[in-house]
PDB file of N, CA and C in Angstrom:
ATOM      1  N   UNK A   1       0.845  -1.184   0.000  1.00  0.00           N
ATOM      2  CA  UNK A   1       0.000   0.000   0.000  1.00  0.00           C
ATOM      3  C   UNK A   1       0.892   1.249   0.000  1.00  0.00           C
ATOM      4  N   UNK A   2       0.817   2.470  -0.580  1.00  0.00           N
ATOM      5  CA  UNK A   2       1.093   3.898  -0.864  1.00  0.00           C
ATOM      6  C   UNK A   2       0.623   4.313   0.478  1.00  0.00           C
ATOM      7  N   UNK A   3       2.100   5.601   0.519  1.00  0.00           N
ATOM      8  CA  UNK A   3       1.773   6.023   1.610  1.00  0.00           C
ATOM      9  C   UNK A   3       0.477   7.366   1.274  1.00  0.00           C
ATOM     10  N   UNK A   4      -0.142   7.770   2.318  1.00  0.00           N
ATOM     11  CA  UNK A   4      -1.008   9.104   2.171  1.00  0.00           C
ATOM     12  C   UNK A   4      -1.009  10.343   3.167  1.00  0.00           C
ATOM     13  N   UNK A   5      -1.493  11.359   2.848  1.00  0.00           N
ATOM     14  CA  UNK A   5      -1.869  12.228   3.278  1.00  0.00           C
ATOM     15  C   UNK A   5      -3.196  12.298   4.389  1.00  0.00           C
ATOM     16  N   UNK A   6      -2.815  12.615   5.573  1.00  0.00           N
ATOM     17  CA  UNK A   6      -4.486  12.066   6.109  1.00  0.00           C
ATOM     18  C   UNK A   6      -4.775  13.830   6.458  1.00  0.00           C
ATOM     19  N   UNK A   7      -6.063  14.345   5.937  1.00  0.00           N
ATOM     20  CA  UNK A   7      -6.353  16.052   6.628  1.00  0.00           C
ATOM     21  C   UNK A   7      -7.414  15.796   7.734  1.00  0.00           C
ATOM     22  N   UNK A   8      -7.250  16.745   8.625  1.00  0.00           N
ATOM     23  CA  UNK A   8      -8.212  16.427  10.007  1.00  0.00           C
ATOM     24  C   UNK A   8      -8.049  17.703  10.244  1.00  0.00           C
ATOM     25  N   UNK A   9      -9.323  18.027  11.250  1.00  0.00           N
ATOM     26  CA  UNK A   9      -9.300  18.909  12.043  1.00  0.00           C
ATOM     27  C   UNK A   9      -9.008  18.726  13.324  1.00  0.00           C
ATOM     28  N   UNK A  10      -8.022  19.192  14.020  1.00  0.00           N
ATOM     29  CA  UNK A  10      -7.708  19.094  15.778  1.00  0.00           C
ATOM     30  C   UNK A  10      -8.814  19.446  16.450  1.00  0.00           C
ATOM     31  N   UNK A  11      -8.457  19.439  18.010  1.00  0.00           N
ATOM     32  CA  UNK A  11      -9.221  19.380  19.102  1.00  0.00           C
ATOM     33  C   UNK A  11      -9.357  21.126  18.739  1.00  0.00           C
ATOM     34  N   UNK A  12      -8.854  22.097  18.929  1.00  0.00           N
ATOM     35  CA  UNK A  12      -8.704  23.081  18.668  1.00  0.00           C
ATOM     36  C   UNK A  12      -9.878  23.917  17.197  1.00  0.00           C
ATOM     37  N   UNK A  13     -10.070  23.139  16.781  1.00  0.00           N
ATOM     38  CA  UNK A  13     -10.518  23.978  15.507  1.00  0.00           C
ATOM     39  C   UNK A  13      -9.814  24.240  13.940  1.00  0.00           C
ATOM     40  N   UNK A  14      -8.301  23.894  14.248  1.00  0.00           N
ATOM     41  CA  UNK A  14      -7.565  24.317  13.186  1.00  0.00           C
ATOM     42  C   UNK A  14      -7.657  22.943  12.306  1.00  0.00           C
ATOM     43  N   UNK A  15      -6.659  23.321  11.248  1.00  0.00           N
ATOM     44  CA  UNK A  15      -7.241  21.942  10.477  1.00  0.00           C
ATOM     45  C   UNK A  15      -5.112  21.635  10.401  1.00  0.00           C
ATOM     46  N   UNK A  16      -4.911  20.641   9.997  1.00  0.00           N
ATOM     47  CA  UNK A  16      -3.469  19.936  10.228  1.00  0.00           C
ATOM     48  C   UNK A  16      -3.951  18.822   8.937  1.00  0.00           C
ATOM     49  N   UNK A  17      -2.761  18.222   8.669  1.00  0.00           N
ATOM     50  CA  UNK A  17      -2.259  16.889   8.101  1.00  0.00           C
ATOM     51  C   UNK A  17      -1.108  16.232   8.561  1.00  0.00           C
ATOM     52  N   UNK A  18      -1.242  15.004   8.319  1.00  0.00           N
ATOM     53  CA  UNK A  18      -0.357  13.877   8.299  1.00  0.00           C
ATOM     54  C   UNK A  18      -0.292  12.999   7.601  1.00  0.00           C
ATOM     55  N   UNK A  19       1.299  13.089   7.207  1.00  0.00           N
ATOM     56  CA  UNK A  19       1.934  11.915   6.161  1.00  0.00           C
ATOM     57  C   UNK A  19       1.793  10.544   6.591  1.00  0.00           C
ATOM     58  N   UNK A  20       1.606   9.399   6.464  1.00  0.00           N
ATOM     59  CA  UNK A  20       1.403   8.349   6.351  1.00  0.00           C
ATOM     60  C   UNK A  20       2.117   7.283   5.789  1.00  0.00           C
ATOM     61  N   UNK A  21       3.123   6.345   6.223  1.00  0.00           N
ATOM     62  CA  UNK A  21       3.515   5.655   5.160  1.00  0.00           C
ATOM     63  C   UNK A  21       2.592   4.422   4.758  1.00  0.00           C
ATOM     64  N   UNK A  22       3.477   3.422   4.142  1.00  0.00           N
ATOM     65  CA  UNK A  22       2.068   2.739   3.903  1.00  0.00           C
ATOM     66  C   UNK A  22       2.138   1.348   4.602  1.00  0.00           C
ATOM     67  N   UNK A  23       2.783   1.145   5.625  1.00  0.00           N
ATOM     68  CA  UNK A  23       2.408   0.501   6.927  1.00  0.00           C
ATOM     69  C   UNK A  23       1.457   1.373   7.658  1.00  0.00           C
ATOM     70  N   UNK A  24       1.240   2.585   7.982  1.00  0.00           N
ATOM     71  CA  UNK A  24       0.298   3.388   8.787  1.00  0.00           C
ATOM     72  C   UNK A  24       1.622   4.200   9.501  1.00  0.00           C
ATOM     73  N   UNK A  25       2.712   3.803   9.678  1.00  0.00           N
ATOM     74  CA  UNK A  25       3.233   4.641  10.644  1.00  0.00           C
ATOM     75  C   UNK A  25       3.278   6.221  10.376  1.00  0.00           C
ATOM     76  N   UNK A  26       2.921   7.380  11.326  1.00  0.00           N
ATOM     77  CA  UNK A  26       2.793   8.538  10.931  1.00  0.00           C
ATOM     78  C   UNK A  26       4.343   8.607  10.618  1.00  0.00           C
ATOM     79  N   UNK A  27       4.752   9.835   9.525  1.00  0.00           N
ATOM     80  CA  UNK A  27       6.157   9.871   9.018  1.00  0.00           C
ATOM     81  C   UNK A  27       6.072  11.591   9.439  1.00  0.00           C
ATOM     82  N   UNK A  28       5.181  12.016   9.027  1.00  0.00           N
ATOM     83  CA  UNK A  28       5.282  13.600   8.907  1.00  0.00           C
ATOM     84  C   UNK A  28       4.026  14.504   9.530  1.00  0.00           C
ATOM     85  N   UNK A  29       4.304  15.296  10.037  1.00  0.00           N
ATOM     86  CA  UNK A  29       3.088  16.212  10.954  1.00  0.00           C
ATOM     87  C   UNK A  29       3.211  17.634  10.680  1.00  0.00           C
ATOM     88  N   UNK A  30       1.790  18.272  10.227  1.00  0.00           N
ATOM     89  CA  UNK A  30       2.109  20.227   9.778  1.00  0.00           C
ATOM     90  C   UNK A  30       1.847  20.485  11.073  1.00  0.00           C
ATOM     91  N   UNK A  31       2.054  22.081  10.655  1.00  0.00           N
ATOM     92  CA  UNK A  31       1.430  22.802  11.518  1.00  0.00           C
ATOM     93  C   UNK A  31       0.116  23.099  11.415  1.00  0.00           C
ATOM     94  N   UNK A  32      -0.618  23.502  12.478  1.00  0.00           N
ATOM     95  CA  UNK A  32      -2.203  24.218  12.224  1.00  0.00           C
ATOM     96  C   UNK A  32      -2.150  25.078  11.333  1.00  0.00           C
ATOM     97  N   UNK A  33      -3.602  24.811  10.492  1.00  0.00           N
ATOM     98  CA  UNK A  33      -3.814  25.779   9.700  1.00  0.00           C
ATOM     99  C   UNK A  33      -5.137  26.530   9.788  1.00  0.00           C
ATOM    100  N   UNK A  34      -5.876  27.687   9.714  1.00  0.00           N
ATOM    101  CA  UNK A  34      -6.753  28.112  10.154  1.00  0.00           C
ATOM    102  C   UNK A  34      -7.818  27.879   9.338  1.00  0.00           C
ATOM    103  N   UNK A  35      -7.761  27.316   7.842  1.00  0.00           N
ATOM    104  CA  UNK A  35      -8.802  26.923   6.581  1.00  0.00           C
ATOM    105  C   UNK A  35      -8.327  25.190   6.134  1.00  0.00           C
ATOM    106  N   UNK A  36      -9.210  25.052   5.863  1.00  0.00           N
ATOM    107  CA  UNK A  36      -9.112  23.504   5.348  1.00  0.00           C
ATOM    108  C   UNK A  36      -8.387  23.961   3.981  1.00  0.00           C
ATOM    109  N   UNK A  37      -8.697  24.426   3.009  1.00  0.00           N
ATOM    110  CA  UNK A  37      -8.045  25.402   1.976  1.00  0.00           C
ATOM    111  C   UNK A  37      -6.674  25.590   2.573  1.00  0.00           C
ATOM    112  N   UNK A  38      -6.264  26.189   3.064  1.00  0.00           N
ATOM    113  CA  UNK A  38      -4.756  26.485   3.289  1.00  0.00           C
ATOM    114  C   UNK A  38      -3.622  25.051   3.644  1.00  0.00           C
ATOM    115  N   UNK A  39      -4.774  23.903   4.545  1.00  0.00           N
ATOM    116  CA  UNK A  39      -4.119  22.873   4.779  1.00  0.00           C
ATOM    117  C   UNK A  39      -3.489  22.096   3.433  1.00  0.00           C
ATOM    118  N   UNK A  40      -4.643  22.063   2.552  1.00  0.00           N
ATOM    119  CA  UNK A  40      -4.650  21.572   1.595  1.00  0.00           C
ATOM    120  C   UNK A  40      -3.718  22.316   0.462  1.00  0.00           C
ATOM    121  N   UNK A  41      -3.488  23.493   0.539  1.00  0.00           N
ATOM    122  CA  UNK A  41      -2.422  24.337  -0.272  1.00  0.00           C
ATOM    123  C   UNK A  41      -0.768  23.551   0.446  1.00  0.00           C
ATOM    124  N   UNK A  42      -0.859  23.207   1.702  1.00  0.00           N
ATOM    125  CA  UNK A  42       0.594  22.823   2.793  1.00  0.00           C
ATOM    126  C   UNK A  42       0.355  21.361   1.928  1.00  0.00           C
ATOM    127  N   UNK A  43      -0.310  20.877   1.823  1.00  0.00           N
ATOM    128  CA  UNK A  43       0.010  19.462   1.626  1.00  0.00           C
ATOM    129  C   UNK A  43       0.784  19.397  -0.243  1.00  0.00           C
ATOM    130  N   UNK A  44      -0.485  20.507  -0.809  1.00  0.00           N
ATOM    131  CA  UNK A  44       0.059  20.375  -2.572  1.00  0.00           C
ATOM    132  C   UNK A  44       1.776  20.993  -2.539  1.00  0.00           C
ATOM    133  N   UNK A  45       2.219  21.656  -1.661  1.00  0.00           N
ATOM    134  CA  UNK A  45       3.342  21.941  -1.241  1.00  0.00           C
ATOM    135  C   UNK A  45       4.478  21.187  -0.950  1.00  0.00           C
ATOM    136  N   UNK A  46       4.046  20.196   0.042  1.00  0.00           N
ATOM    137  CA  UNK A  46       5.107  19.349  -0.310  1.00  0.00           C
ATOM    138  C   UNK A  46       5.397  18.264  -0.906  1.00  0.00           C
ATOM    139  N   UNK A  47       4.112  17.662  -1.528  1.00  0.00           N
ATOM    140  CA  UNK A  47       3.965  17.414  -3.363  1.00  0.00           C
ATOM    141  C   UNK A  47       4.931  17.779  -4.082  1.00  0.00           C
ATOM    142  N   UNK A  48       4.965  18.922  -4.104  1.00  0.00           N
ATOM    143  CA  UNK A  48       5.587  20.007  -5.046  1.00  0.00           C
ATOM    144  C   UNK A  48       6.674  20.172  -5.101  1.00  0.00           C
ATOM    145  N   UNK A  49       7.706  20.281  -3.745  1.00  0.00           N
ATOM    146  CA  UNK A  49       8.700  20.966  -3.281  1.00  0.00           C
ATOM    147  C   UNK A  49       9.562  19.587  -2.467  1.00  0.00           C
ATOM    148  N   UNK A  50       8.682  18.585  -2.605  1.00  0.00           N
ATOM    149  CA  UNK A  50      10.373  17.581  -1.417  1.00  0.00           C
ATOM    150  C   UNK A  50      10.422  16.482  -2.140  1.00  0.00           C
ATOM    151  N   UNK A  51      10.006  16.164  -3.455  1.00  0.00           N
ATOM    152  CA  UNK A  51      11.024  15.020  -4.281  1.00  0.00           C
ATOM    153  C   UNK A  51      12.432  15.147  -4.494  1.00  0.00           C
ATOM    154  N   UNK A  52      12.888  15.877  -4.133  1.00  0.00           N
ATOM    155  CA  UNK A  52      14.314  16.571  -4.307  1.00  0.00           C
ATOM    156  C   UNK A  52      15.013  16.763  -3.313  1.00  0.00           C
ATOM    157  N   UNK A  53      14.287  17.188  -2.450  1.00  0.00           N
ATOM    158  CA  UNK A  53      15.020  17.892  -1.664  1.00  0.00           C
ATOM    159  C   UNK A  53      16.129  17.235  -0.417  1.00  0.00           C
ATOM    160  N   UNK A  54      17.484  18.006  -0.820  1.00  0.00           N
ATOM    161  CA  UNK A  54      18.142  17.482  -0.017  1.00  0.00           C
ATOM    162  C   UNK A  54      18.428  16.798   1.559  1.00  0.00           C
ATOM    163  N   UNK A  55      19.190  16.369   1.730  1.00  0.00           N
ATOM    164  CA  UNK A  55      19.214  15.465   3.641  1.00  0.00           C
ATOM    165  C   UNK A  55      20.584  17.062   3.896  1.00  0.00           C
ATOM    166  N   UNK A  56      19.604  17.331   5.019  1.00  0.00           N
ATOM    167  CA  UNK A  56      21.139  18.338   5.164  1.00  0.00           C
ATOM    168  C   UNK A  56      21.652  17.979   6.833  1.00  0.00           C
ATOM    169  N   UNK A  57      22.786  17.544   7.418  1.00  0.00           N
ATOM    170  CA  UNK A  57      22.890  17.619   8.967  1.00  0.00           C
ATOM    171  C   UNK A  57      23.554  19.258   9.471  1.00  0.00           C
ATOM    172  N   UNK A  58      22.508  19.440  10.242  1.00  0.00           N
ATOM    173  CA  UNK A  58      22.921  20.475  11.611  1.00  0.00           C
ATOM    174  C   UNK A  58      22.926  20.311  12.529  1.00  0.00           C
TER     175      UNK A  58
END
């Protein structure tokens, strides 16, 4: 199974996602977002932006 994207709303009201691999283990966690719309802009984001992206150590 593929990993996914899961969108929820918190206890709070805000709305968040989480990466998923495809055992279930959570891999990745946003921050709150105040629109389901904006969550969903964070998620096409890193779609977008981390097939590439480098391992850097600090």
């Amino acid at each position: 199974m593929a990993g996914k994207f899961e969108l929820y709303e918190d206890k709070g009201g805000q709305y968040r996602f989480r990466l998923k691999a495809g055992n279930g283990e959570v891999i990745a966690v946003s921050e709150a977002y105040s629109s389901k719309a904006s969550a969903k802009n964070g998620i096409d984001s890193v779609k977008t932006n981390a097939p590439d992206a480098p391992v850097v150590e600090v």
